[in-house]
C-alpha atoms as a PDB file:
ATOM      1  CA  UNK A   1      15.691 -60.276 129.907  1.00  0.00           C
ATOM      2  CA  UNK A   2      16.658 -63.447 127.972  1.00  0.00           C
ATOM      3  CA  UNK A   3      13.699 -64.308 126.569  1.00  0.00           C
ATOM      4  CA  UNK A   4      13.817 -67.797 124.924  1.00  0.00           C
ATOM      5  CA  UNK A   5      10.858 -67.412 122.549  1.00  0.00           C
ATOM      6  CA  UNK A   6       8.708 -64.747 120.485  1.00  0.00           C
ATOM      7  CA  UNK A   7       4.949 -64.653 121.830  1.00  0.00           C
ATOM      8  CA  UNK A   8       4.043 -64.955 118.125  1.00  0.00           C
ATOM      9  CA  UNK A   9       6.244 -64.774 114.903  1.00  0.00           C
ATOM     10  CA  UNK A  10       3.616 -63.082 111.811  1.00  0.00           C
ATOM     11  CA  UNK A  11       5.083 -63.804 108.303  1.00  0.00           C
ATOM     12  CA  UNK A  12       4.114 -61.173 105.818  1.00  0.00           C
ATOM     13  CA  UNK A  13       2.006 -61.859 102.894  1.00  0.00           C
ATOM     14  CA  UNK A  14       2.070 -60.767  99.434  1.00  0.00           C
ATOM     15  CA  UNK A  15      -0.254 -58.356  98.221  1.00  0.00           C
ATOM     16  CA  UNK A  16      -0.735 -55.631  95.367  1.00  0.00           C
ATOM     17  CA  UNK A  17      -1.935 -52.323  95.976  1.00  0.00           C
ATOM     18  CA  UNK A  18      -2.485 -48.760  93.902  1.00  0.00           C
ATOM     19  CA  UNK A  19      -0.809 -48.842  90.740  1.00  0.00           C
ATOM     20  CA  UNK A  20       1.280 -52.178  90.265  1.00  0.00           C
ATOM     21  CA  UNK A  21       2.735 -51.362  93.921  1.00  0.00           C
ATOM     22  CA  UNK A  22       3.858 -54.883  95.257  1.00  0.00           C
ATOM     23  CA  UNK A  23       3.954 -55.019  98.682  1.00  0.00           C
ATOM     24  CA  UNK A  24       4.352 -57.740 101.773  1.00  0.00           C
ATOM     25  CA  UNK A  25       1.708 -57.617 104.509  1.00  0.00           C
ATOM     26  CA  UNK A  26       2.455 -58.503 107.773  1.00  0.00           C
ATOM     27  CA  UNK A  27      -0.654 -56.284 109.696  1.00  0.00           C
ATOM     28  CA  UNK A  28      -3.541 -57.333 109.404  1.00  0.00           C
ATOM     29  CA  UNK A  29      -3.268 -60.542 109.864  1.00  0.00           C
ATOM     30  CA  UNK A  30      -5.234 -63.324 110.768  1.00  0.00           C
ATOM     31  CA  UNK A  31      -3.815 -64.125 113.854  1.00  0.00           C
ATOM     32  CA  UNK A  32      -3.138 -60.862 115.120  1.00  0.00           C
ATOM     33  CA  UNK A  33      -5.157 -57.140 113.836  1.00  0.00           C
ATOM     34  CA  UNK A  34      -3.371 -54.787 115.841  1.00  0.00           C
ATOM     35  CA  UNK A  35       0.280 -54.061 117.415  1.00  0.00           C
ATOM     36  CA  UNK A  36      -0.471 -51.293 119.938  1.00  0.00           C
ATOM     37  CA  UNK A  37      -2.347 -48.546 117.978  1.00  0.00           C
ATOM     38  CA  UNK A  38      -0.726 -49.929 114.720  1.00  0.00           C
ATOM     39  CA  UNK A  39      -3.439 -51.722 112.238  1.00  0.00           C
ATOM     40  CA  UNK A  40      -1.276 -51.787 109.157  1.00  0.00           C
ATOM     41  CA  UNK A  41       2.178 -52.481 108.341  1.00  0.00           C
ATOM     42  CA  UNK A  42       3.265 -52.618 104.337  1.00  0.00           C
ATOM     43  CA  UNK A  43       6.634 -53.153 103.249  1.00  0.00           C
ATOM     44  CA  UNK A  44       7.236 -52.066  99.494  1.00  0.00           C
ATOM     45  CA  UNK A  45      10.656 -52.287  97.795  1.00  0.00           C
ATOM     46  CA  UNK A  46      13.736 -52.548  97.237  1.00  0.00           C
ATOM     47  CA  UNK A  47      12.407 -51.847  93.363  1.00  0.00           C
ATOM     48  CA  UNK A  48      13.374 -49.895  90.441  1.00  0.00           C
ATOM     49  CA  UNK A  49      10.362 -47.777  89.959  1.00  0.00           C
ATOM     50  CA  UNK A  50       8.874 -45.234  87.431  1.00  0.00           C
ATOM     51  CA  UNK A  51       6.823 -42.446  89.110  1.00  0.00           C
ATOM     52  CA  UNK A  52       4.154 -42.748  86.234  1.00  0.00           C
ATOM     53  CA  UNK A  53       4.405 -46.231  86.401  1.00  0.00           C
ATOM     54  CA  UNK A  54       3.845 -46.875  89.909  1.00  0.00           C
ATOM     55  CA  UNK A  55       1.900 -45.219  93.468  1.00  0.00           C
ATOM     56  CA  UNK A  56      -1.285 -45.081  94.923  1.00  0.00           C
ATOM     57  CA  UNK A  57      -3.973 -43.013  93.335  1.00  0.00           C
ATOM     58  CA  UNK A  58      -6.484 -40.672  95.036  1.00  0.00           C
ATOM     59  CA  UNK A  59      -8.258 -43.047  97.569  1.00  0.00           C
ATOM     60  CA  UNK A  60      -9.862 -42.394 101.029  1.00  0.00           C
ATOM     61  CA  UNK A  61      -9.500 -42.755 104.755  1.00  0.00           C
ATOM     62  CA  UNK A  62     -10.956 -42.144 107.644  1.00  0.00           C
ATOM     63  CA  UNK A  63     -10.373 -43.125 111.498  1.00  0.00           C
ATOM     64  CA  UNK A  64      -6.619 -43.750 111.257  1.00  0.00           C
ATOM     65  CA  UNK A  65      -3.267 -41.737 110.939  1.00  0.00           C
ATOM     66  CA  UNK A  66      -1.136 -43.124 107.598  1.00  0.00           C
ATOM     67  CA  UNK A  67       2.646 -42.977 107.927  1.00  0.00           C
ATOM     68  CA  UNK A  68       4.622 -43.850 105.480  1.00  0.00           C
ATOM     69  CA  UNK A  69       8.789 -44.034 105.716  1.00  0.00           C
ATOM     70  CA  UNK A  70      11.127 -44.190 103.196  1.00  0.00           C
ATOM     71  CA  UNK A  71      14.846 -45.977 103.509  1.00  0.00           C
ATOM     72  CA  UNK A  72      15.486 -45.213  99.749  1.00  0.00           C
ATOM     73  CA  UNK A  73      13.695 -42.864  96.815  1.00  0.00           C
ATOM     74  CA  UNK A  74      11.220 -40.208  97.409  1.00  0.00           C
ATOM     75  CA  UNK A  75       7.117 -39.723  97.335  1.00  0.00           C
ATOM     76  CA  UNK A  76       5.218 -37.227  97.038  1.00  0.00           C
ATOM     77  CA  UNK A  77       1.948 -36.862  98.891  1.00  0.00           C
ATOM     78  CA  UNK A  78      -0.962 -34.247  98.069  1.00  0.00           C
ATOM     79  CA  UNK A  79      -4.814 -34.781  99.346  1.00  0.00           C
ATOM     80  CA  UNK A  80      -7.972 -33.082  99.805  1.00  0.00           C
ATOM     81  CA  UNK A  81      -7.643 -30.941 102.889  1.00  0.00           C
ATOM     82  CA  UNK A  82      -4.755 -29.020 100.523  1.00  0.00           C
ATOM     83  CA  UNK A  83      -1.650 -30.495 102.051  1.00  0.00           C
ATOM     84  CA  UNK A  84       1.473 -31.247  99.693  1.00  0.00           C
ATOM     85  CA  UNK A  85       4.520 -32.570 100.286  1.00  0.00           C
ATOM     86  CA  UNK A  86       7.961 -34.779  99.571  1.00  0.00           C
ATOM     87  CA  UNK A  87       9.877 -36.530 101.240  1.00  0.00           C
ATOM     88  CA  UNK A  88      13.367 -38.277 100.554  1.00  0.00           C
ATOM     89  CA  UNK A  89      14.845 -41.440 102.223  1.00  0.00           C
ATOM     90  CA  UNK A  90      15.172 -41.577 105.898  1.00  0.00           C
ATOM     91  CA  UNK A  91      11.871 -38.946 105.759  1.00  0.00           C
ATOM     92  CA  UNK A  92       7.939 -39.869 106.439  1.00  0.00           C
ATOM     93  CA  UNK A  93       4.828 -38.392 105.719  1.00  0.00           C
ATOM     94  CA  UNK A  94       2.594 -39.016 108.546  1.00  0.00           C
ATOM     95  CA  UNK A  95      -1.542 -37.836 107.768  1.00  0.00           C
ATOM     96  CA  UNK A  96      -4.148 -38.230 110.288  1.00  0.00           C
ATOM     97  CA  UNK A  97      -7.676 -38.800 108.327  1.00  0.00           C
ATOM     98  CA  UNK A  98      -9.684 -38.348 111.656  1.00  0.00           C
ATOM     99  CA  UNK A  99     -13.068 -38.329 109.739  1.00  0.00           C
ATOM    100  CA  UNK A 100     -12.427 -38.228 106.492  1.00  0.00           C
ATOM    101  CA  UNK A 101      -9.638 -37.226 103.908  1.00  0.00           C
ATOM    102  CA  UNK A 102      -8.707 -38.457  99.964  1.00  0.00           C
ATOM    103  CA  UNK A 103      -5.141 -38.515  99.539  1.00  0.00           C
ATOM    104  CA  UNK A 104      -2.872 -40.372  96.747  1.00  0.00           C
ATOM    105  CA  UNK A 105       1.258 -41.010  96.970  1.00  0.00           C
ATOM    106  CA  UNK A 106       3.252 -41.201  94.123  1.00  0.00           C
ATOM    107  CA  UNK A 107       7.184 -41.976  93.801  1.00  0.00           C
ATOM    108  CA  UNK A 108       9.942 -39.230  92.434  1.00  0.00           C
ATOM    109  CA  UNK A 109      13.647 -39.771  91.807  1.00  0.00           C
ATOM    110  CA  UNK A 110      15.192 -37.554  94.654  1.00  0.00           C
ATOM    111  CA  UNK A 111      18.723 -37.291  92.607  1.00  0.00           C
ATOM    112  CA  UNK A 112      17.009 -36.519  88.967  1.00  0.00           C
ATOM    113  CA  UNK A 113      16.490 -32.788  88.361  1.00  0.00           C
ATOM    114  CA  UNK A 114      13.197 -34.155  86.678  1.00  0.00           C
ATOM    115  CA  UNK A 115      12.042 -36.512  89.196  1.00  0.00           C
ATOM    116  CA  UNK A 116       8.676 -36.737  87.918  1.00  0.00           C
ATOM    117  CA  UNK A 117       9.670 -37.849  84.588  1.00  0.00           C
ATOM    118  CA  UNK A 118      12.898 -39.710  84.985  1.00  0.00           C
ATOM    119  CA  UNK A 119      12.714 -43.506  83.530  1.00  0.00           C
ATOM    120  CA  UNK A 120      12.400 -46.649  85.944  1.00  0.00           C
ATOM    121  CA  UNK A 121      16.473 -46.555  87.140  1.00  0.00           C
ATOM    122  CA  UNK A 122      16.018 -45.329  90.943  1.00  0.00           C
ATOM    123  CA  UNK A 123      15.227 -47.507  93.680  1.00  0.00           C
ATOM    124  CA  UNK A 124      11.543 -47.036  96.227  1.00  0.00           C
ATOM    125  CA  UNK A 125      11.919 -48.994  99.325  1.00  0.00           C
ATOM    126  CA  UNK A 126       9.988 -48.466 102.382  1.00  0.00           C
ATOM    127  CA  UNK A 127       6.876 -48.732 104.450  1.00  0.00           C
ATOM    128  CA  UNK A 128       3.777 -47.529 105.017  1.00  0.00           C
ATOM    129  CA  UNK A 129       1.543 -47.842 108.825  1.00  0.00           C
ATOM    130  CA  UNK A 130      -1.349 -46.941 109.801  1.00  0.00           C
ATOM    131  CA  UNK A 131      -2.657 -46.305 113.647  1.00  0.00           C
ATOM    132  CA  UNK A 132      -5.989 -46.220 114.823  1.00  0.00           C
ATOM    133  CA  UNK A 133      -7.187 -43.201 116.155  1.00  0.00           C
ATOM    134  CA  UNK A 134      -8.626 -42.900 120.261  1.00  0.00           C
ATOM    135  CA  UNK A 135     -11.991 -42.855 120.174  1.00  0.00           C
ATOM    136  CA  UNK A 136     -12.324 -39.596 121.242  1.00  0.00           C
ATOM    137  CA  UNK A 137     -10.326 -38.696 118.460  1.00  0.00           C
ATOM    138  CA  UNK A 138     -11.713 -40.514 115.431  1.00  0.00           C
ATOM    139  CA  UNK A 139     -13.864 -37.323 113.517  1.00  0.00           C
ATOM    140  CA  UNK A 140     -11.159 -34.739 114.140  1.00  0.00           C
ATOM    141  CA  UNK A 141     -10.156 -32.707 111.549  1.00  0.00           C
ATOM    142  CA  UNK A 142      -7.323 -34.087 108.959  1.00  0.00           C
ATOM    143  CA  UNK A 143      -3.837 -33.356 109.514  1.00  0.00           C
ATOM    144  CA  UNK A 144      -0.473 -33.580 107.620  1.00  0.00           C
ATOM    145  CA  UNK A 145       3.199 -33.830 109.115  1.00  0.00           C
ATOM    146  CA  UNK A 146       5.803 -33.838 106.786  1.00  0.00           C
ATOM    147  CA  UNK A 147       9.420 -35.061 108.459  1.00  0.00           C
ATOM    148  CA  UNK A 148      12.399 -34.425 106.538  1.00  0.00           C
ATOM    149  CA  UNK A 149      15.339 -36.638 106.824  1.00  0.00           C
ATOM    150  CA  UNK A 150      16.925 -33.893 108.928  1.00  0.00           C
ATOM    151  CA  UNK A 151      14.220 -33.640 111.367  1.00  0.00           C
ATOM    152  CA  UNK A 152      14.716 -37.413 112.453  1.00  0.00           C
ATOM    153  CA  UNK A 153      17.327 -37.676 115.374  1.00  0.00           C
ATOM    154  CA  UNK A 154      19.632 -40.602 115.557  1.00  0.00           C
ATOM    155  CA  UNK A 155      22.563 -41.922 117.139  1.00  0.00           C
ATOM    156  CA  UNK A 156      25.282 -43.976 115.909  1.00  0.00           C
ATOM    157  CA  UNK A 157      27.920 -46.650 117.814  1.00  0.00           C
ATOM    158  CA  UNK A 158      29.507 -49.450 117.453  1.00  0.00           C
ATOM    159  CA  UNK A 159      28.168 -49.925 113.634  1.00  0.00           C
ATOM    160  CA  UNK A 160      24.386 -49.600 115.450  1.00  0.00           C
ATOM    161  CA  UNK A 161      22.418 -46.626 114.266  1.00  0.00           C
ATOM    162  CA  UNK A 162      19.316 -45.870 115.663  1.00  0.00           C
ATOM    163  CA  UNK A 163      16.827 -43.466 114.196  1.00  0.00           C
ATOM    164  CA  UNK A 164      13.707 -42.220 116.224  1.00  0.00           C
ATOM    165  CA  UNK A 165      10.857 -41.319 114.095  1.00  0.00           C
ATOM    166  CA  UNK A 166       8.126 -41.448 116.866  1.00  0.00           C
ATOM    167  CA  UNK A 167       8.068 -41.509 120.463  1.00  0.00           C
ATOM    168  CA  UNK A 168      11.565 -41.860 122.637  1.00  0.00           C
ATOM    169  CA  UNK A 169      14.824 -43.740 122.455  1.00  0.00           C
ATOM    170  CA  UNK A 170      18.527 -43.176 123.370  1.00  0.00           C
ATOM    171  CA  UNK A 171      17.616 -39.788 124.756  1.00  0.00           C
ATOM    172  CA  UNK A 172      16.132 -38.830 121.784  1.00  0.00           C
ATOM    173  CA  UNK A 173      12.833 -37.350 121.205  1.00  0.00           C
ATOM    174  CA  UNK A 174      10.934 -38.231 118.060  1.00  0.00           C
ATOM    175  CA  UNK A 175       9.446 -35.284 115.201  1.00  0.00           C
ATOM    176  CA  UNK A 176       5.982 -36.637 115.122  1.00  0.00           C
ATOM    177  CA  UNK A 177       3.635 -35.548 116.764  1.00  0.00           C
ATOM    178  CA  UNK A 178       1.547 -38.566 118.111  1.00  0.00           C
ATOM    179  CA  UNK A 179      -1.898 -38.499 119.407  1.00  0.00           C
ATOM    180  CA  UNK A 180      -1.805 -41.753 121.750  1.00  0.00           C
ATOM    181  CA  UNK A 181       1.376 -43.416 123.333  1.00  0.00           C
ATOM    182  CA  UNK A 182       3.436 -44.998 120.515  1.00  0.00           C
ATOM    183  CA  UNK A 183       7.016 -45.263 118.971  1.00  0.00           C
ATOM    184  CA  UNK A 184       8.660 -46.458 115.320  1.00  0.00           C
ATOM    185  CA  UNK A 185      12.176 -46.504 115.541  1.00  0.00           C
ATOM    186  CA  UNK A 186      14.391 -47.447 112.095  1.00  0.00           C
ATOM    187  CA  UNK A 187      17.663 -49.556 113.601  1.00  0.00           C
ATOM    188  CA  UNK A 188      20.693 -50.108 110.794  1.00  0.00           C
ATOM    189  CA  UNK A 189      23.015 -52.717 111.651  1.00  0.00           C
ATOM    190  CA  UNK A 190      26.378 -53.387 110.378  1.00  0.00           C
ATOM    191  CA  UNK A 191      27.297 -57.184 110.001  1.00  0.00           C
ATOM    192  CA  UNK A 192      28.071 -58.341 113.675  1.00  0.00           C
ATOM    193  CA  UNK A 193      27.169 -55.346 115.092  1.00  0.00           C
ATOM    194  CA  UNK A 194      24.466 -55.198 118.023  1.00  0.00           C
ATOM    195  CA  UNK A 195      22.051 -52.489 119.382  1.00  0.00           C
ATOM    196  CA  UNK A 196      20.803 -52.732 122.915  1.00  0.00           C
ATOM    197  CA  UNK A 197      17.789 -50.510 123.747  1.00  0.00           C
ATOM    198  CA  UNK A 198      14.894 -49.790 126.623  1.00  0.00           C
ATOM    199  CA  UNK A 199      11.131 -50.773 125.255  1.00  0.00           C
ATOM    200  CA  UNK A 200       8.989 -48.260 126.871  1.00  0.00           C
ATOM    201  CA  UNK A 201       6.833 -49.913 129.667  1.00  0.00           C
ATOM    202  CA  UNK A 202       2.950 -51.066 129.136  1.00  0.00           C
ATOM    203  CA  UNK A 203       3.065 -51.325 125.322  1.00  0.00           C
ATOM    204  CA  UNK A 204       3.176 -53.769 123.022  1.00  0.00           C
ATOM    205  CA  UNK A 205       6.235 -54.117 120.716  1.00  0.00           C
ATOM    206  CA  UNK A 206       7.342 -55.356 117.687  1.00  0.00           C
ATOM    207  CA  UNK A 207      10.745 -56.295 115.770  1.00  0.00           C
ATOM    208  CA  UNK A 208       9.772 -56.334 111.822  1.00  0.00           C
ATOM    209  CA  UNK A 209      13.037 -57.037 109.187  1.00  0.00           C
ATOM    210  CA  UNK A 210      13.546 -54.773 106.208  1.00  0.00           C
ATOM    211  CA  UNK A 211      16.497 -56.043 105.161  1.00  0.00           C
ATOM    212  CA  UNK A 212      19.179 -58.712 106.769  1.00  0.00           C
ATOM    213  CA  UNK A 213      18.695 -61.512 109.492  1.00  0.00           C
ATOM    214  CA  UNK A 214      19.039 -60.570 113.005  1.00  0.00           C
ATOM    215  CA  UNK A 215      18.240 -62.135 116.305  1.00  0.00           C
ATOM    216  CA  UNK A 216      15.831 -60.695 119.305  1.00  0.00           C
ATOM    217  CA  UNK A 217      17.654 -61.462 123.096  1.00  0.00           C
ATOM    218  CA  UNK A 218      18.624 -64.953 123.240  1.00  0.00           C
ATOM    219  CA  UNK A 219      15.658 -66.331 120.749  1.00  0.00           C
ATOM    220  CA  UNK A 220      16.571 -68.909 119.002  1.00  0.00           C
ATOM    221  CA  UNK A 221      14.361 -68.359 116.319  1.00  0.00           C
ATOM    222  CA  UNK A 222      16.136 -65.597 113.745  1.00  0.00           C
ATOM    223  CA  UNK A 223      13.801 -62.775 112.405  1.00  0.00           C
ATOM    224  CA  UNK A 224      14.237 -62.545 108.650  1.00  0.00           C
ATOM    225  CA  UNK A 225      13.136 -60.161 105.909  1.00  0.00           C
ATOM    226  CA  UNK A 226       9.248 -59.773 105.816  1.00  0.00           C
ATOM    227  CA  UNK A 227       8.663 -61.123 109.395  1.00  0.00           C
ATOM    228  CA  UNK A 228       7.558 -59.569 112.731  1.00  0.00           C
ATOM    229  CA  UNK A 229       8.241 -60.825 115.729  1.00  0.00           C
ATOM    230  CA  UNK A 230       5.871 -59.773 118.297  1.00  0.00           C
ATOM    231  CA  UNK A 231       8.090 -59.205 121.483  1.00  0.00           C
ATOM    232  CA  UNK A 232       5.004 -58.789 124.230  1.00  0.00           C
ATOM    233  CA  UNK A 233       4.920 -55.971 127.196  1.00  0.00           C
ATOM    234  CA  UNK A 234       6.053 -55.498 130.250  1.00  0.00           C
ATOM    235  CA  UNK A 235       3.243 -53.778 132.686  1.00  0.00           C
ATOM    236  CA  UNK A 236       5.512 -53.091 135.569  1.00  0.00           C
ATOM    237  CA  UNK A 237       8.626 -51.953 134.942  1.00  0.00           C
ATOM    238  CA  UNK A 238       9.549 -48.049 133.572  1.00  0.00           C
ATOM    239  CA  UNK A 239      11.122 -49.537 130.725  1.00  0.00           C
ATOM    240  CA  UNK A 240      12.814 -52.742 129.425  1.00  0.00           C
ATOM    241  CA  UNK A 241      15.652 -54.061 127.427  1.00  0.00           C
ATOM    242  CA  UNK A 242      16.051 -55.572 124.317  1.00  0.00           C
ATOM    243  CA  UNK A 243      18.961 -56.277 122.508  1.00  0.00           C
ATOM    244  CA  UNK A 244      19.246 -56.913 118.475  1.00  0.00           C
ATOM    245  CA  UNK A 245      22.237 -58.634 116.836  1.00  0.00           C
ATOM    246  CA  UNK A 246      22.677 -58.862 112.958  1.00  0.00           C
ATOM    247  CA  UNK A 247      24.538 -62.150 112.467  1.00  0.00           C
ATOM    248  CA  UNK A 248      24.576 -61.815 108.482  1.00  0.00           C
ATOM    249  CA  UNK A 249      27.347 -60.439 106.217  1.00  0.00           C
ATOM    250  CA  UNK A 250      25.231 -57.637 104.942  1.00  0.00           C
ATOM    251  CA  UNK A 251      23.699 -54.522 106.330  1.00  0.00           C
ATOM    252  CA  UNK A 252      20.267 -55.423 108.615  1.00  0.00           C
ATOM    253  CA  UNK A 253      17.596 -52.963 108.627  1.00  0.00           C
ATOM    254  CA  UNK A 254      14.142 -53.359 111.215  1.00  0.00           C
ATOM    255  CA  UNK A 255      11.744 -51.327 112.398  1.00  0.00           C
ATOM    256  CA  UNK A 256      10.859 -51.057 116.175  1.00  0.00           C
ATOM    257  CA  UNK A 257       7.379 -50.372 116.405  1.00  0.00           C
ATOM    258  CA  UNK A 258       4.423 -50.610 119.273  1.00  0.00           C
ATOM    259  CA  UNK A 259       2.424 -48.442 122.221  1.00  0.00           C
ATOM    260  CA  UNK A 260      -0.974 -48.695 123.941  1.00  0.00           C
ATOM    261  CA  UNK A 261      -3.103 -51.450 122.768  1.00  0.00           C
ATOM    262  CA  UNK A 262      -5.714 -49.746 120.131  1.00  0.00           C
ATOM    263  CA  UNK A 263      -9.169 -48.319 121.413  1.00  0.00           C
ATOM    264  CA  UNK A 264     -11.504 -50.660 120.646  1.00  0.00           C
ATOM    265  CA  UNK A 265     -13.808 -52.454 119.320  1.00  0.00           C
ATOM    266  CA  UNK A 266     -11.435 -52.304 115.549  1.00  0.00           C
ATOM    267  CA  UNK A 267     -14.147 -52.436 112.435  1.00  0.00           C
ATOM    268  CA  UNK A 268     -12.009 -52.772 108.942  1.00  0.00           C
ATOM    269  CA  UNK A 269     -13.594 -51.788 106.100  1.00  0.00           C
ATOM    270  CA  UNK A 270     -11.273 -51.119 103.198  1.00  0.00           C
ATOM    271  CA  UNK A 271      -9.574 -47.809 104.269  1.00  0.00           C
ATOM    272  CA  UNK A 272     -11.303 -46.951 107.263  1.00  0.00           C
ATOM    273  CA  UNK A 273     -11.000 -48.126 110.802  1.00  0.00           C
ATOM    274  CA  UNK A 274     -13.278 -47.196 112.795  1.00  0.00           C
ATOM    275  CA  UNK A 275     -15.075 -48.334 116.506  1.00  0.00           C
ATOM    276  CA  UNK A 276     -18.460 -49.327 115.108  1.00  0.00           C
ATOM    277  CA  UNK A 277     -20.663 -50.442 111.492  1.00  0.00           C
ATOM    278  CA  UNK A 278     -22.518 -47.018 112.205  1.00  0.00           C
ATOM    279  CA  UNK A 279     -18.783 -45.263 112.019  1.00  0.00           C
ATOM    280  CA  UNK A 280     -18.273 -47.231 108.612  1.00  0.00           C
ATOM    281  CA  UNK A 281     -21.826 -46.611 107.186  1.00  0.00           C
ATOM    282  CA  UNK A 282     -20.892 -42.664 107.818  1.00  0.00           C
ATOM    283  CA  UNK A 283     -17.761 -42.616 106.579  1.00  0.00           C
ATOM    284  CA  UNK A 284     -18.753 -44.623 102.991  1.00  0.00           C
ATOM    285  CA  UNK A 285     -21.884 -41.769 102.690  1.00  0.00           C
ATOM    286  CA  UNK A 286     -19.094 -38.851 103.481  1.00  0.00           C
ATOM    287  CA  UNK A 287     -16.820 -40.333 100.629  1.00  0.00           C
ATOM    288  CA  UNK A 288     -19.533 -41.144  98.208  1.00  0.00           C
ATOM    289  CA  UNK A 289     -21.021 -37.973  98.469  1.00  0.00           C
ATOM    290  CA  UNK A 290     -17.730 -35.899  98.597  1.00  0.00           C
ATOM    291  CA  UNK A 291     -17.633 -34.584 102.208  1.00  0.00           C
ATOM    292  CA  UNK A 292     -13.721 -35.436 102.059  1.00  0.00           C
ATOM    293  CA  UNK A 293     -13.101 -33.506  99.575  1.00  0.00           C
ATOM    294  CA  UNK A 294     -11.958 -34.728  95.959  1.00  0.00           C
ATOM    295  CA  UNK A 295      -8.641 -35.075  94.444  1.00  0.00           C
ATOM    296  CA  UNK A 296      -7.493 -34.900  91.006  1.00  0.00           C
ATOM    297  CA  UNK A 297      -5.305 -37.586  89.406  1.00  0.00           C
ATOM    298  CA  UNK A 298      -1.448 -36.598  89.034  1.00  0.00           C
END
């Protein structure tokens, strides 16, 4: 492949969300709203944390499936439609709002027999995504996956470990179940080490850095921590190659990430995404007059 430059290189932006949650932004941006179905991409941590101290509250969204990952910690999601649940790092919890749901995340210390209580001395890192629904699909009901750290496959060689939370990679079949073609795979690279993959064909794809340096083909441009490199498509072929190197002396974590460009036309509006203002307009009166349900502070 050899590519020689990025089609675009998005640096994330600082931003503050929920409950004192610092975060770095990288989708939307102004240059670019969408990779493939994905509309959001929020990187939060490495942090000490304090689950009292620190989440999001009960908030809504429509339109959009949120997914949120975790490399260290633990949250702990609950929402209107009923669904509860935790997950612990290497885990995500991945909700579809379709037309409407409230939902709120907040952080738990995985190793502390209290975990809801334990004082600021464990570590949250991870992200969360959204994707835009199809059209078709954007008033279905709400939905809630929860995928364990044992339910994610992965395969390990030559200090390259790849993890495959969505869609297919290595021969192995992501947990989630996806509604339009996507994938999010987690790569770990020892210092030195490199992973050599197959993009699937007519999607877009991104490379964004958790932790570490790395390079993309033969780019000369490194990818550091908070950036993502947009890596195009390739329409013809039934898959193409990419190859990651981490060139630092510490572990490198990114996150492969892409699919079918979105359905759209894409209208923002806080926490929904939906295809038109009259989509918006609907979903504010659903919220405001509690047709998603309601959700009690935790």
């Amino acid at each position: 492949m050899n590519r020689t430059s990025f089609a675009q290189i998005i640096d994330s932006q600082w931003a503050n969300v929920g409950d004192n949650l610092k975060v770095r932004r990288a989708l939307p941006a102004p240059q670019r709203k969408s990779l493939g179905p994905w509309v959001f991409l929020d990187h939060f941590g490495p942090m000490p944390t304090n689950p009292r101290g620190q989440g999001v509250p009960p908030h809504p969204h429509a339109g959009i499936e949120t997914v949120t990952y975790l490399l260290e910690g633990g949250m702990a999601h609950h929402d209107s439609a009923g669904h509860e649940g935790r997950v612990e790092a290497g885990g995500a919890q991945w909700m579809t709002s379709g037309r409407g749901i409230v939902h709120a995340e907040r952080p738990f210390d995985p190793d502390s027999a209290d975990g809801d209580q334990s004082p600021p001395n464990f570590t949250l890192h991870g992200m969360q995504l959204w994707t835009s629904l199809p059209r078709a699909l954007k008033m279905m009901p709400p939905r809630y996956q929860r995928i364990s750290a044992a339910d994610v496959p992965q395969v390990a060689k030559d200090g390259a470990t790849v993890r495959v939370i969505a869609g297919e990679s290595d021969g192995l079949k992501g947990p989630a179940d996806v509604l339009m073609p996507l994938f999010l795979w987690h790569v770990a690279l020892e210092p030195g080490a490199q992973w050599q993959g197959q993009l699937p064909a007519a999607m877009e794809a991104g490379v964004y850095v958790m932790m570490g340096e790395v390079s993309v083909d033969d780019n000369e441009t490194p990818l550091r921590v908070g950036q993502l490199g947009i890596v195009g498509e390739s329409a013809n072929a039934a898959s193409w190659p990419i190859a990651i190197r981490n060139h630092g002396d510490a572990l490198a974590h990114i996150m492969l990430l892409g699919g079918a460009p979105a359905e759209g036309p894409l209208v923002f509006h806080g926490p929904f995404v939906m295809n038109s203002l009259e989509q918006i307009r609907a979903a504010e009166k659903a919220y405001m007059t509690g047709q998603m349900g309601t959700l009690a502070e935790v």
